[in-house]
C-alpha atoms as a PDB file:
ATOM      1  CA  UNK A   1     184.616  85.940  97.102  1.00  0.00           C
ATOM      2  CA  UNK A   2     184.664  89.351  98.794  1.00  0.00           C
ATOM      3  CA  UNK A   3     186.359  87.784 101.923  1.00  0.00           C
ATOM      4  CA  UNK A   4     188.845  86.183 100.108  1.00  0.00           C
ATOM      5  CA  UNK A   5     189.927  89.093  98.108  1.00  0.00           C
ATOM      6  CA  UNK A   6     189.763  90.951 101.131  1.00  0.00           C
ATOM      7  CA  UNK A   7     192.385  88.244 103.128  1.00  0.00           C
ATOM      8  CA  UNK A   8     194.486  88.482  99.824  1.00  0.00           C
ATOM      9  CA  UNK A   9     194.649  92.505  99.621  1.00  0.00           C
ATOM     10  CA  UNK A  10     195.806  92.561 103.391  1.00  0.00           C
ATOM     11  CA  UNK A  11     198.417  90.278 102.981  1.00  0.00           C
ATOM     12  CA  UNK A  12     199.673  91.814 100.313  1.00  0.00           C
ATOM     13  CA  UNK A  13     199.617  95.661 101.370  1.00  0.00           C
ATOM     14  CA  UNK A  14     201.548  94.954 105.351  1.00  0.00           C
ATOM     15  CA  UNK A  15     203.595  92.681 102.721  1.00  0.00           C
ATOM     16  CA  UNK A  16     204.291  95.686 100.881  1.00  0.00           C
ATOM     17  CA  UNK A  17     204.322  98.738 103.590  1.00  0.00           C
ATOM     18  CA  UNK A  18     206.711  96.899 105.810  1.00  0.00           C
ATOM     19  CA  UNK A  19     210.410  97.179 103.849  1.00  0.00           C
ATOM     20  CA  UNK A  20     209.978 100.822 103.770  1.00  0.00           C
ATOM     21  CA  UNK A  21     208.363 101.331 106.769  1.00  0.00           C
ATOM     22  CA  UNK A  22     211.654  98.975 108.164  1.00  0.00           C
ATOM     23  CA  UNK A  23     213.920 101.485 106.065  1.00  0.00           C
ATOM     24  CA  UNK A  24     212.634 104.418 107.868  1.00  0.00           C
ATOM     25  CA  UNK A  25     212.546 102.692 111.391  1.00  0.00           C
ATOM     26  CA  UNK A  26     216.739 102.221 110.550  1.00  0.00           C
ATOM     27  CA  UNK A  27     217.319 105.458 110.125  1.00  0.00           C
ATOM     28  CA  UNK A  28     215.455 107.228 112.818  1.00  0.00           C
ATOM     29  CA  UNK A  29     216.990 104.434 115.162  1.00  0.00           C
ATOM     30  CA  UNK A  30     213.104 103.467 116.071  1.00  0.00           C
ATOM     31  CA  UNK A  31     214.814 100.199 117.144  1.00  0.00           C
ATOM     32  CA  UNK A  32     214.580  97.197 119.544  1.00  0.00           C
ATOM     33  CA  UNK A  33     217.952  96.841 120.789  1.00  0.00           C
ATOM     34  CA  UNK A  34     218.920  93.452 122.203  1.00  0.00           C
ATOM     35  CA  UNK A  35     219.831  93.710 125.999  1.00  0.00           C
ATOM     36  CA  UNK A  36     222.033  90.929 127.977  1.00  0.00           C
ATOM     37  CA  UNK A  37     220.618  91.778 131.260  1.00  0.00           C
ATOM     38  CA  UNK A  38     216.780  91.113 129.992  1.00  0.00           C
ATOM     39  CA  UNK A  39     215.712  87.508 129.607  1.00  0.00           C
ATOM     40  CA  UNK A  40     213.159  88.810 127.839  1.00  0.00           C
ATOM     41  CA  UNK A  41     215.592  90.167 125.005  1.00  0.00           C
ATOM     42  CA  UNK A  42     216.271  87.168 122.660  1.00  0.00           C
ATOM     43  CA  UNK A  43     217.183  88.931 119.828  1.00  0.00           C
ATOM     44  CA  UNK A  44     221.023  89.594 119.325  1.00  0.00           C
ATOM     45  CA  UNK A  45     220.473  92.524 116.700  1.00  0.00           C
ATOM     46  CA  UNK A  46     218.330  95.701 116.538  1.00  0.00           C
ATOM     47  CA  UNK A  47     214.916  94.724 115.011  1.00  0.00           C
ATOM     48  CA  UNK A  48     212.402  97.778 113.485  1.00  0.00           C
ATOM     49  CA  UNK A  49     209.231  98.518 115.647  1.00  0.00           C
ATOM     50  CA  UNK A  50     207.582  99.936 112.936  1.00  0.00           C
ATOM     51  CA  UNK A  51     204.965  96.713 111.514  1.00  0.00           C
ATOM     52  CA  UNK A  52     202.241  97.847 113.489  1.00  0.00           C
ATOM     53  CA  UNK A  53     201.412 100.877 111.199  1.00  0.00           C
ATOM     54  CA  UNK A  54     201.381  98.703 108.456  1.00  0.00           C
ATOM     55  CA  UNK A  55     199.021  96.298 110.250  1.00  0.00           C
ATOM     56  CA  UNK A  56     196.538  99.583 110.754  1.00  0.00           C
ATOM     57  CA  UNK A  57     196.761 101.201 107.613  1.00  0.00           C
ATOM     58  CA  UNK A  58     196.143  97.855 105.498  1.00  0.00           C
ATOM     59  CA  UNK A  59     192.939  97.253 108.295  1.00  0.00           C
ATOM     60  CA  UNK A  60     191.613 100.962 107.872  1.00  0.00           C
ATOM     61  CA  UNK A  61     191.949 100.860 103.781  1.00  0.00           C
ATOM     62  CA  UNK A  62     190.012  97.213 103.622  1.00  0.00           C
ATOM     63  CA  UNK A  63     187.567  98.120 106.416  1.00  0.00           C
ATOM     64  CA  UNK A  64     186.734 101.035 104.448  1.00  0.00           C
ATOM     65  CA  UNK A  65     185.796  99.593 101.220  1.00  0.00           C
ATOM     66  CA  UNK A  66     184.440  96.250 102.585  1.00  0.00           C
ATOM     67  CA  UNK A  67     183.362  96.550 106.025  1.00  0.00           C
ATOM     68  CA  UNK A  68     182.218 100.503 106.451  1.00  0.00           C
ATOM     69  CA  UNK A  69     178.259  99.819 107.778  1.00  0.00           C
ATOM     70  CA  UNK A  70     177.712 103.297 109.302  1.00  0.00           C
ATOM     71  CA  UNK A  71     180.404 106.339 110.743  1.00  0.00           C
ATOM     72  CA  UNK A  72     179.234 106.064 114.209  1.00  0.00           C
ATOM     73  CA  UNK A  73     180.418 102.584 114.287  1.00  0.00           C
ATOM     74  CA  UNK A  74     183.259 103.283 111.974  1.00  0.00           C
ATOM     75  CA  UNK A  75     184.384 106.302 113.834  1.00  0.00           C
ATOM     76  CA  UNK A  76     184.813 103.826 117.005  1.00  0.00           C
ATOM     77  CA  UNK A  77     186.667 100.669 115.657  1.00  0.00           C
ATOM     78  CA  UNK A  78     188.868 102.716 113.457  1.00  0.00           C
ATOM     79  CA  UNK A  79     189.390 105.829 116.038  1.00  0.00           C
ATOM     80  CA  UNK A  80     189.374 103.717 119.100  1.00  0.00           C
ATOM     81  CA  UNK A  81     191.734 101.537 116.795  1.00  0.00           C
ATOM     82  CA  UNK A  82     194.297 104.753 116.135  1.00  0.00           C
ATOM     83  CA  UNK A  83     194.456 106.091 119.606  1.00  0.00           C
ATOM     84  CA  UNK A  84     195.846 102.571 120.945  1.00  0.00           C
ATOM     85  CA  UNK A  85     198.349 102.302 117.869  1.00  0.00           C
ATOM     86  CA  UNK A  86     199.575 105.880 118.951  1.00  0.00           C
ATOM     87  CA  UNK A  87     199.978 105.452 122.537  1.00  0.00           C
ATOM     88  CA  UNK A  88     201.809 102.030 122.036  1.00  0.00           C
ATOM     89  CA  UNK A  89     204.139 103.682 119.293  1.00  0.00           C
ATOM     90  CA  UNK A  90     204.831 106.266 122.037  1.00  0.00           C
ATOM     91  CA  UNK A  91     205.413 103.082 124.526  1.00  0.00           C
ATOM     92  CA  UNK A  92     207.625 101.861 121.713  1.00  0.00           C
ATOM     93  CA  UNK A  93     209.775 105.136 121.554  1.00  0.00           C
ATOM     94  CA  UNK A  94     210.563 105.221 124.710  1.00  0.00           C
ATOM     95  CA  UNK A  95     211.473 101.678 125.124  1.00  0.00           C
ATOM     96  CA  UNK A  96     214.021 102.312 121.880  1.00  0.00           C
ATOM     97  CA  UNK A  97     215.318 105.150 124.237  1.00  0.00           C
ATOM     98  CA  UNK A  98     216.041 102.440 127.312  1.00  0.00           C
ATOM     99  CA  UNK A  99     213.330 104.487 129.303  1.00  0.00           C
ATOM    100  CA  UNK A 100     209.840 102.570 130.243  1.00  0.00           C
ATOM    101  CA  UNK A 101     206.406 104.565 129.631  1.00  0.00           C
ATOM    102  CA  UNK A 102     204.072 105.235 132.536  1.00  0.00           C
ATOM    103  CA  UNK A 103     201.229 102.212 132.471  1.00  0.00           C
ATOM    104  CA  UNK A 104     198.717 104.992 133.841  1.00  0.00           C
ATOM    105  CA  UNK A 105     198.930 107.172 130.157  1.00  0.00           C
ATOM    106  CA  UNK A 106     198.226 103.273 128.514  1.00  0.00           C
ATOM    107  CA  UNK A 107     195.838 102.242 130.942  1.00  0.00           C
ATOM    108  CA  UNK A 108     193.880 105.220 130.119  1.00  0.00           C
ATOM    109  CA  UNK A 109     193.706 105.236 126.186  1.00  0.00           C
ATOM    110  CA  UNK A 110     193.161 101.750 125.752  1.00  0.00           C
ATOM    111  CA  UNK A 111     190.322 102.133 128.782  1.00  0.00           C
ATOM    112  CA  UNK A 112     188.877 104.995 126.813  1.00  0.00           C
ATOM    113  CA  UNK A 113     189.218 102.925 123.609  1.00  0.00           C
ATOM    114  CA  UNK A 114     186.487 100.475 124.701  1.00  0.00           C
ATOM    115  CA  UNK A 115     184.697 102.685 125.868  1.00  0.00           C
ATOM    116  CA  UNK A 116     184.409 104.547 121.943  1.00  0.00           C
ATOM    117  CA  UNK A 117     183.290 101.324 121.037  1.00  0.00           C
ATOM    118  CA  UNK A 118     180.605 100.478 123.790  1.00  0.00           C
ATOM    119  CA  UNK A 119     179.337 103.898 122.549  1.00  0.00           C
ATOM    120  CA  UNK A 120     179.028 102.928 118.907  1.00  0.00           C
ATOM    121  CA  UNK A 121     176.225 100.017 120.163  1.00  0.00           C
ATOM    122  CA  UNK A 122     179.015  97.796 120.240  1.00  0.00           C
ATOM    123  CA  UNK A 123     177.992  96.056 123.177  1.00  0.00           C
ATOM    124  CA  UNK A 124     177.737  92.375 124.996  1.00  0.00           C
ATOM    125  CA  UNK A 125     174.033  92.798 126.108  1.00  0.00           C
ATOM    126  CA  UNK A 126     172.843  89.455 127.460  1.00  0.00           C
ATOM    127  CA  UNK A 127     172.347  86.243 126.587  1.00  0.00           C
ATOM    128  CA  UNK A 128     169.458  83.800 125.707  1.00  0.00           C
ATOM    129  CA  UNK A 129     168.391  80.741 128.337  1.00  0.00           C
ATOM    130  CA  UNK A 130     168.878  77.544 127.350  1.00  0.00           C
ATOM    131  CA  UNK A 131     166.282  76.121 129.368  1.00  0.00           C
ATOM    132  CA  UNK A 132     163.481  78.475 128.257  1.00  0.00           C
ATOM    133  CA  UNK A 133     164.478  79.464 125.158  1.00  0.00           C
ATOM    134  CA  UNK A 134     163.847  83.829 126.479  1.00  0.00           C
ATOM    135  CA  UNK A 135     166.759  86.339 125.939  1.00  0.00           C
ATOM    136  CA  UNK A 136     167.745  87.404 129.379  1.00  0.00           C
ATOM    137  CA  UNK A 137     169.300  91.396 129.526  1.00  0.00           C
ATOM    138  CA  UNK A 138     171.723  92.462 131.159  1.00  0.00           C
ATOM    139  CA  UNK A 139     171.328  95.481 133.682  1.00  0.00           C
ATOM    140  CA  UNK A 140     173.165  98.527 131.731  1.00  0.00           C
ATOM    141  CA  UNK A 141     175.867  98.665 134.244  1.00  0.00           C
ATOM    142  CA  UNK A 142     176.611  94.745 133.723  1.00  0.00           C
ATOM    143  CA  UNK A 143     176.785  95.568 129.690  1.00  0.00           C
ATOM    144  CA  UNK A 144     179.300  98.223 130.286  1.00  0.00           C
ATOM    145  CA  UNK A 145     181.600  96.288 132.534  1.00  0.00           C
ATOM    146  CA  UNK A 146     181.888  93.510 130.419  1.00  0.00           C
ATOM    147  CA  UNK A 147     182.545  94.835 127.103  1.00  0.00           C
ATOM    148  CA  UNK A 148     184.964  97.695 128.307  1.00  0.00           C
ATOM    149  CA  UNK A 149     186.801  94.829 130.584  1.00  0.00           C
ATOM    150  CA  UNK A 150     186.484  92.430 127.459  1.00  0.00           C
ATOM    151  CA  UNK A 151     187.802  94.888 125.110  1.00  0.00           C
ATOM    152  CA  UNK A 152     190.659  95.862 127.698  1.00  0.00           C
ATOM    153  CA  UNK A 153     191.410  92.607 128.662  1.00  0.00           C
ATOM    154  CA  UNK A 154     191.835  91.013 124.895  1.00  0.00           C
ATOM    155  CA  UNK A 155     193.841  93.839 123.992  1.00  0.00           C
ATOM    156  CA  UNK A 156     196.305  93.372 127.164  1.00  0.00           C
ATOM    157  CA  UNK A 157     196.850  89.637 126.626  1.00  0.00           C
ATOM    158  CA  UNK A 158     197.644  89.779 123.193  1.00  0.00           C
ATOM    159  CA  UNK A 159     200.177  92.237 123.843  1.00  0.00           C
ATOM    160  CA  UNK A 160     201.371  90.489 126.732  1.00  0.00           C
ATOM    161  CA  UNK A 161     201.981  87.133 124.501  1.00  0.00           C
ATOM    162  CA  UNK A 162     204.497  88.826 121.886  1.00  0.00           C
ATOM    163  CA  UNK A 163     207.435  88.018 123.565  1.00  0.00           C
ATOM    164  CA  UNK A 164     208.797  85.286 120.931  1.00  0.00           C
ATOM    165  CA  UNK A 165     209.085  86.287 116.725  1.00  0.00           C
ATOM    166  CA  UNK A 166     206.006  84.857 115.129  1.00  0.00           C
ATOM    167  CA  UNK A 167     203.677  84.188 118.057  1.00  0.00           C
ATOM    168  CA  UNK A 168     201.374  86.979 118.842  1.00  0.00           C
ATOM    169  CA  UNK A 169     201.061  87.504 115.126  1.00  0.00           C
ATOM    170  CA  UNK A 170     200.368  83.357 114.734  1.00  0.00           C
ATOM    171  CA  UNK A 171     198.177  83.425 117.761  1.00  0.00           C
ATOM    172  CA  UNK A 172     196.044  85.913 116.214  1.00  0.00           C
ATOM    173  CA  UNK A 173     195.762  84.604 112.714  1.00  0.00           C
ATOM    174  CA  UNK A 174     194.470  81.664 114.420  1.00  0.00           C
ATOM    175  CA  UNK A 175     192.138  83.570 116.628  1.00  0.00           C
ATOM    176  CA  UNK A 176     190.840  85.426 114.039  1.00  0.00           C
ATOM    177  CA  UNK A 177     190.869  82.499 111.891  1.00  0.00           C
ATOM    178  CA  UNK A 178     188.257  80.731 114.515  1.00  0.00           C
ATOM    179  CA  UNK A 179     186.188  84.099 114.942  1.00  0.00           C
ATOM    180  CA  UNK A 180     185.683  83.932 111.095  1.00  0.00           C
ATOM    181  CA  UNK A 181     184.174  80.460 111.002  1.00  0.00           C
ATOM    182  CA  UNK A 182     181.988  81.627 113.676  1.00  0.00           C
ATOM    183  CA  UNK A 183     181.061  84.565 112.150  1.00  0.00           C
ATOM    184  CA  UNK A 184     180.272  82.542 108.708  1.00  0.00           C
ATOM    185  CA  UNK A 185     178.149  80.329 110.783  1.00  0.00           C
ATOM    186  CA  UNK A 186     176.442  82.634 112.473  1.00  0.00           C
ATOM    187  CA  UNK A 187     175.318  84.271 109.226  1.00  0.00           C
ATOM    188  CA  UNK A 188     177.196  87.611 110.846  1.00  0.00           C
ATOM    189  CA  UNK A 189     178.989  89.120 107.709  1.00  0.00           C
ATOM    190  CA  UNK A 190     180.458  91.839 109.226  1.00  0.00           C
ATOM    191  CA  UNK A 191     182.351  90.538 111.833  1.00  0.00           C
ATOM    192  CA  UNK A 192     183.540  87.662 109.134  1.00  0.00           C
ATOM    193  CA  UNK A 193     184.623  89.723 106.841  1.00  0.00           C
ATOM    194  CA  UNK A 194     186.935  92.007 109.569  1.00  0.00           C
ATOM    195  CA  UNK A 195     188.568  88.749 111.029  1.00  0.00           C
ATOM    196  CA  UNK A 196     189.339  87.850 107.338  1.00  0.00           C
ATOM    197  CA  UNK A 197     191.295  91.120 107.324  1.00  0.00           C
ATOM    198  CA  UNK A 198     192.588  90.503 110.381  1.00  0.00           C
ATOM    199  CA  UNK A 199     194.159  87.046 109.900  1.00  0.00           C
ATOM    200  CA  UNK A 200     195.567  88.544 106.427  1.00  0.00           C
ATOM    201  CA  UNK A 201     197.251  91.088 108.098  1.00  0.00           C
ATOM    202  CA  UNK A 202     198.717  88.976 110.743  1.00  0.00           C
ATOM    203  CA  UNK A 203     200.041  86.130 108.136  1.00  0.00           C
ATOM    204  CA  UNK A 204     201.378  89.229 105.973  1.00  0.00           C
ATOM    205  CA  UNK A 205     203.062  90.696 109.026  1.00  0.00           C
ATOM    206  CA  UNK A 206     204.003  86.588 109.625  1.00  0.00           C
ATOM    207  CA  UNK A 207     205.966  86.653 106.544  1.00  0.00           C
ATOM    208  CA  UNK A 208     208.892  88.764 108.444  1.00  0.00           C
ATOM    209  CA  UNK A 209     208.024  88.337 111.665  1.00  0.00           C
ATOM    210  CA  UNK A 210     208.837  84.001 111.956  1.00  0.00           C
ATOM    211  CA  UNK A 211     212.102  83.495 113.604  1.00  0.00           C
ATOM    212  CA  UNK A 212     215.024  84.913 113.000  1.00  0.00           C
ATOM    213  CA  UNK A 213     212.255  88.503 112.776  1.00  0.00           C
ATOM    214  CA  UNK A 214     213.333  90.845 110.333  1.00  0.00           C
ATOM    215  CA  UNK A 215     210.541  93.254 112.111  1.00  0.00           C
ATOM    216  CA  UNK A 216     208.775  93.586 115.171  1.00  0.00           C
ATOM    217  CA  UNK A 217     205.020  95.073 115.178  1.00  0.00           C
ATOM    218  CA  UNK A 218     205.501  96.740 119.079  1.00  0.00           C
ATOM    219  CA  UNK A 219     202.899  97.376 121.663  1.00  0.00           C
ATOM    220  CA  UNK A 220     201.345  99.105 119.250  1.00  0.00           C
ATOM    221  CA  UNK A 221     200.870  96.610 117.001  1.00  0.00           C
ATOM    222  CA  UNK A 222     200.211  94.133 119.189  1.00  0.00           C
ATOM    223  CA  UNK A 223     197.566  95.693 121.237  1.00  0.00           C
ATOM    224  CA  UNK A 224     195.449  97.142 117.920  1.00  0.00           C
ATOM    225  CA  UNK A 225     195.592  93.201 116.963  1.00  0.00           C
ATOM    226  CA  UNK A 226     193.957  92.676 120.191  1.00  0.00           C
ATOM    227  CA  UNK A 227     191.797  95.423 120.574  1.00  0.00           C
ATOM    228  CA  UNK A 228     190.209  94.559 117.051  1.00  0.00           C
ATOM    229  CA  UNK A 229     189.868  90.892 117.799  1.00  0.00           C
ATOM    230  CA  UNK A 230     188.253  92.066 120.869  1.00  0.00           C
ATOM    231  CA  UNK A 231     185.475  93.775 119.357  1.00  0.00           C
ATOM    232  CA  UNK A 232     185.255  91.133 116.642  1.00  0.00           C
ATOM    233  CA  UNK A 233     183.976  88.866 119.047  1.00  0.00           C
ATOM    234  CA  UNK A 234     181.673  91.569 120.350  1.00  0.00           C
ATOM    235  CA  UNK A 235     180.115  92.116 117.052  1.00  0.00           C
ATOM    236  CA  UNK A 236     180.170  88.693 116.603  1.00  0.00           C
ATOM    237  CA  UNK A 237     179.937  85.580 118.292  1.00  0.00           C
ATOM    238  CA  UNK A 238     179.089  87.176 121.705  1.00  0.00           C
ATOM    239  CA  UNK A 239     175.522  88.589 119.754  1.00  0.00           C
ATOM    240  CA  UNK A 240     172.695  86.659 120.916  1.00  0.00           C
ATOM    241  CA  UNK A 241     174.873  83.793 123.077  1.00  0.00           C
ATOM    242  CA  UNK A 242     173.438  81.357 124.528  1.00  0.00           C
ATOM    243  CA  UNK A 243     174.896  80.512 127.746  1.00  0.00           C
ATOM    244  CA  UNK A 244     177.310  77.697 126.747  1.00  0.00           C
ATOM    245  CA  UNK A 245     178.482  79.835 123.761  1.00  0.00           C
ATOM    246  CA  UNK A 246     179.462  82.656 125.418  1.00  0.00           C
ATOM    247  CA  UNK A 247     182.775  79.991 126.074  1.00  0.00           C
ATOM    248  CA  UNK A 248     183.411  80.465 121.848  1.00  0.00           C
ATOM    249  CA  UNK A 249     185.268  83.079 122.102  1.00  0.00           C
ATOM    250  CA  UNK A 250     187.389  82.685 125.530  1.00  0.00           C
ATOM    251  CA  UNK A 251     188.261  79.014 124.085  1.00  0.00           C
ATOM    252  CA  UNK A 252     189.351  80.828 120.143  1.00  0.00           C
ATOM    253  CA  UNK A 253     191.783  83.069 121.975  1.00  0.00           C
ATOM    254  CA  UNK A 254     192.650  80.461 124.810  1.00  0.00           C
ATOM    255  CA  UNK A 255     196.062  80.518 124.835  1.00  0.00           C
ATOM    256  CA  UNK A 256     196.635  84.391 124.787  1.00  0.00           C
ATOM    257  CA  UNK A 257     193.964  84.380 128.037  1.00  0.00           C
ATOM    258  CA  UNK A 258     194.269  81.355 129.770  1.00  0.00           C
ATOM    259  CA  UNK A 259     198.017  81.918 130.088  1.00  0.00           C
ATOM    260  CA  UNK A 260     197.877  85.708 131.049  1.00  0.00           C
ATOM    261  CA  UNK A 261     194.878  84.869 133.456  1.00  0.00           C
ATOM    262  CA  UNK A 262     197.453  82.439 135.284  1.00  0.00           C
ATOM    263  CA  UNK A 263     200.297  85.379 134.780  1.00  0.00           C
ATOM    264  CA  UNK A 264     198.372  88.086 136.330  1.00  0.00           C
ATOM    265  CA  UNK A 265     196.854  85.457 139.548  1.00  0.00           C
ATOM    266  CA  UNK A 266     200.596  84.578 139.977  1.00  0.00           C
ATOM    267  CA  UNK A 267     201.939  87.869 140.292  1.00  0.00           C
ATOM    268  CA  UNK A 268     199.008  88.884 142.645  1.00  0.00           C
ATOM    269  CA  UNK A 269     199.697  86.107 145.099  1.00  0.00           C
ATOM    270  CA  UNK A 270     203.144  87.107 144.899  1.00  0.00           C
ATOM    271  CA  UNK A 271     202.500  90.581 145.444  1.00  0.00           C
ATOM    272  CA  UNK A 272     204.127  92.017 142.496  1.00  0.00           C
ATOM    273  CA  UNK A 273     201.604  94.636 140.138  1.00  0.00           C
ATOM    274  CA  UNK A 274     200.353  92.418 136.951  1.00  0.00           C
ATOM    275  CA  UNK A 275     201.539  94.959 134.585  1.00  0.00           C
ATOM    276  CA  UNK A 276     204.663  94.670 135.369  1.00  0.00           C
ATOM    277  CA  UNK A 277     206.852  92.621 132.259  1.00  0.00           C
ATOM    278  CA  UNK A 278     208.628  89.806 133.038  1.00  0.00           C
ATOM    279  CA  UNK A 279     209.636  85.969 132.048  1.00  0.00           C
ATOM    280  CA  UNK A 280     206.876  84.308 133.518  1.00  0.00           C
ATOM    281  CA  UNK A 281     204.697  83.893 130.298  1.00  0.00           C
ATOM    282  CA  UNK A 282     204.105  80.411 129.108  1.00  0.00           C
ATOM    283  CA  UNK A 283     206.749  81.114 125.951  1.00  0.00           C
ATOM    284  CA  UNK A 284     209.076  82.000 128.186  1.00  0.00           C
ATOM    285  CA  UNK A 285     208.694  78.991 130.758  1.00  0.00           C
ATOM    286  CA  UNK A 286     208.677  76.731 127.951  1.00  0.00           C
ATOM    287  CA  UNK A 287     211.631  78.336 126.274  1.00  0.00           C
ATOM    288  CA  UNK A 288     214.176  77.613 129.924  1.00  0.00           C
ATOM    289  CA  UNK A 289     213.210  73.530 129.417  1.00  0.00           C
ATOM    290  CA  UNK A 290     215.096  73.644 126.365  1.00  0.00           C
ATOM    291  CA  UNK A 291     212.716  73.702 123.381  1.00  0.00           C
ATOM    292  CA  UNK A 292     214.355  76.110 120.519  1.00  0.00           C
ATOM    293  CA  UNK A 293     211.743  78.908 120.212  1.00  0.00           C
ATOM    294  CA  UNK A 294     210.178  77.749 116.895  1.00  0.00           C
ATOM    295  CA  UNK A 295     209.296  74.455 119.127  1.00  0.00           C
ATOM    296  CA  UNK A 296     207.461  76.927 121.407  1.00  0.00           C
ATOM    297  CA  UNK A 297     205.493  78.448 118.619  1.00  0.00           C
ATOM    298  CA  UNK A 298     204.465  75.314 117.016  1.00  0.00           C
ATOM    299  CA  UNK A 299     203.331  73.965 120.343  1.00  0.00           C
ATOM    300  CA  UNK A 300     201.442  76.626 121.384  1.00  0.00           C
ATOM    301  CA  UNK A 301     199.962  77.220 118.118  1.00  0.00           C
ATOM    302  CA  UNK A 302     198.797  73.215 118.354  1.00  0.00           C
ATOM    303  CA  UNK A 303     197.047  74.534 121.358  1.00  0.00           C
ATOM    304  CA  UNK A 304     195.163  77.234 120.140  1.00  0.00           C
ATOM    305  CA  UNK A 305     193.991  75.621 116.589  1.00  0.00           C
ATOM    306  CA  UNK A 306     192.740  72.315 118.879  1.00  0.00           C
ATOM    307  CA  UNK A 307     190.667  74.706 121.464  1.00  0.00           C
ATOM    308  CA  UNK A 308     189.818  76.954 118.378  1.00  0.00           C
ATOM    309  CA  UNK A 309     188.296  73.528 116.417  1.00  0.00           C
ATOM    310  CA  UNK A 310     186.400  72.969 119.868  1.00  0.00           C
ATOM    311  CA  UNK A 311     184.721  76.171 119.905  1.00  0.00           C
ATOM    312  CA  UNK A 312     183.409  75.618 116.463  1.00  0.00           C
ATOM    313  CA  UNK A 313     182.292  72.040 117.074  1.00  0.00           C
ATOM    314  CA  UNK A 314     180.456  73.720 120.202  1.00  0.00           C
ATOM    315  CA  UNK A 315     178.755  76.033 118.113  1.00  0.00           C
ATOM    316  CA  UNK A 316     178.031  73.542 115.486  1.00  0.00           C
ATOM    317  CA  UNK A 317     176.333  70.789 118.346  1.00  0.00           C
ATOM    318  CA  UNK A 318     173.883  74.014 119.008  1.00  0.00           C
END
């Protein structure tokens, strides 16, 4: 019961914080103004940037009364959580200016993000043998790559997929959604109960966000959605992995990573730096072929709810 009144309350408070929050964007002109010389820019009006604060503030307030274990962990999800909502709002201002924001100031926070949280005891530590049945630890060094890179990496792609109103936002429900299930399975009530706040704050921020988008949540929302799925998947179904299950979570945020994986090889080969933005997301491929952009969502959520229901069936044949 606690998880579903949890889902409910986050739908309904980014349900309720966004109109004024959209209000206030108007008049401070914290806008994203449609451009005819960016393919990326499908919009033809200004759209608010301001749904990621209400994606944070409805996480914080639920995580506090049903999640809240202990403040050293607290003090990492939540901090680690506000730093990278402030430095994408900044990334957000400027872009509402026409200017772009250094990657090196991002780069940075969202590095020293996952780090907070590999602090807290947040950690991917190893994994058990499927042969012998023994739980095999990593070297210290090999645990702090991989969750800081984990952590960094989620919270990149996810960002890097909202380029098209309602799929980031749908990606993640479904994600999280998958993560949940997991979790539930796994008898880990912690990390269940945050992905149930999760996906209610995505569907709530959903609710404006499906095309035509009355809102937009920004890099800032868009990379705290990441960053916390990241860690849910930390606390969760990466904890005592077998070998074949450490595939759960890659294959419950597939699309978001496969894609950007194939993005970021693409622009190496063709020498350009992977953090620069351009068209050649899978949205954005799929969107020159013809297909009306709520085509591309529904096809691409297809794809992540069939590798999502593949995960769980993997962890169910354990």
């Amino acid at each position: 019961m606690n998880y579903i009144v949890a889902f409910v309350f986050a739908i309904a408070i980014v349900i309720a914080l966004i109109p004024p929050l959209r209000k206030l964007a108007l008049k401070i002109g914290f806008v994203d103004k449609p451009q005819t010389n960016n393919e990326r820019k499908i919009h033809r009006e200004p759209i608010p940037l301001t749904a990621g604060i209400a994606i944070y503030v409805a996480f914080v307030l639920l995580y506090l009364i049903f999640v809240h274990d202990n403040w050293v962990k607290t003090g990492a999800i939540l901090g680690g959580g506000l730093i990278i909502l402030i430095i994408g709002l900044v990334d957000d201002w400027y872009k509402t200016h026409g200017k772009e924001f250094a990657s090196l100031p991002k780069f940075v926070v969202q590095m020293g993000a996952a780090i907070l949280v590999y602090s807290s005891g947040i950690v991917f530590s190893g994994f058990e043998n499927p042969f012998t049945g023994s739980y095999y630890m990593l070297p210290e060094i090999f645990q702090f790559l991989f969750t800081v890179l984990w952590i960094f990496g989620v919270t990149t792609v996810i960002n890097f997929t909202d380029g098209i109103d309602g799929l980031a936002s749908g990606l993640s429900a479904i994600s999280g959604g998958t993560l949940l299930v997991v979790a539930l399975v796994m008898g880990q009530s912690e990390s269940a109960m945050m992905a149930a706040i999760l996906v209610g704050a995505s569907l709530g921020y959903l609710r404006y966000n499906r095309p035509p988008a009355k809102v937009f949540m920004g890099d800032a929302g868009a990379t705290f959605l990441g960053f916390i799925l990241a860690v849910i998947a930390l606390n969760g179904a990466f904890k005592q992995a077998t070998v074949l299950s450490l595939f759960i979570p890659i294959l419950a945020l597939s699309v978001p990573i496969l894609d950007n994986l194939r993005v970021v090889i693409w622009r190496m080969m063709k020498g350009v730096p992977f953090y620069k933005a351009d068209a050649s997301q899978a949205h954005y491929v799929l969107l020159k072929t013809g297909m009306k952009p709520v085509q591309v969502v529904s096809f691409l959520y297809l794809i992540n709810i069939c590798t999502g229901l593949f995960s769980i069936i993997l962890l169910l044949i354990q």
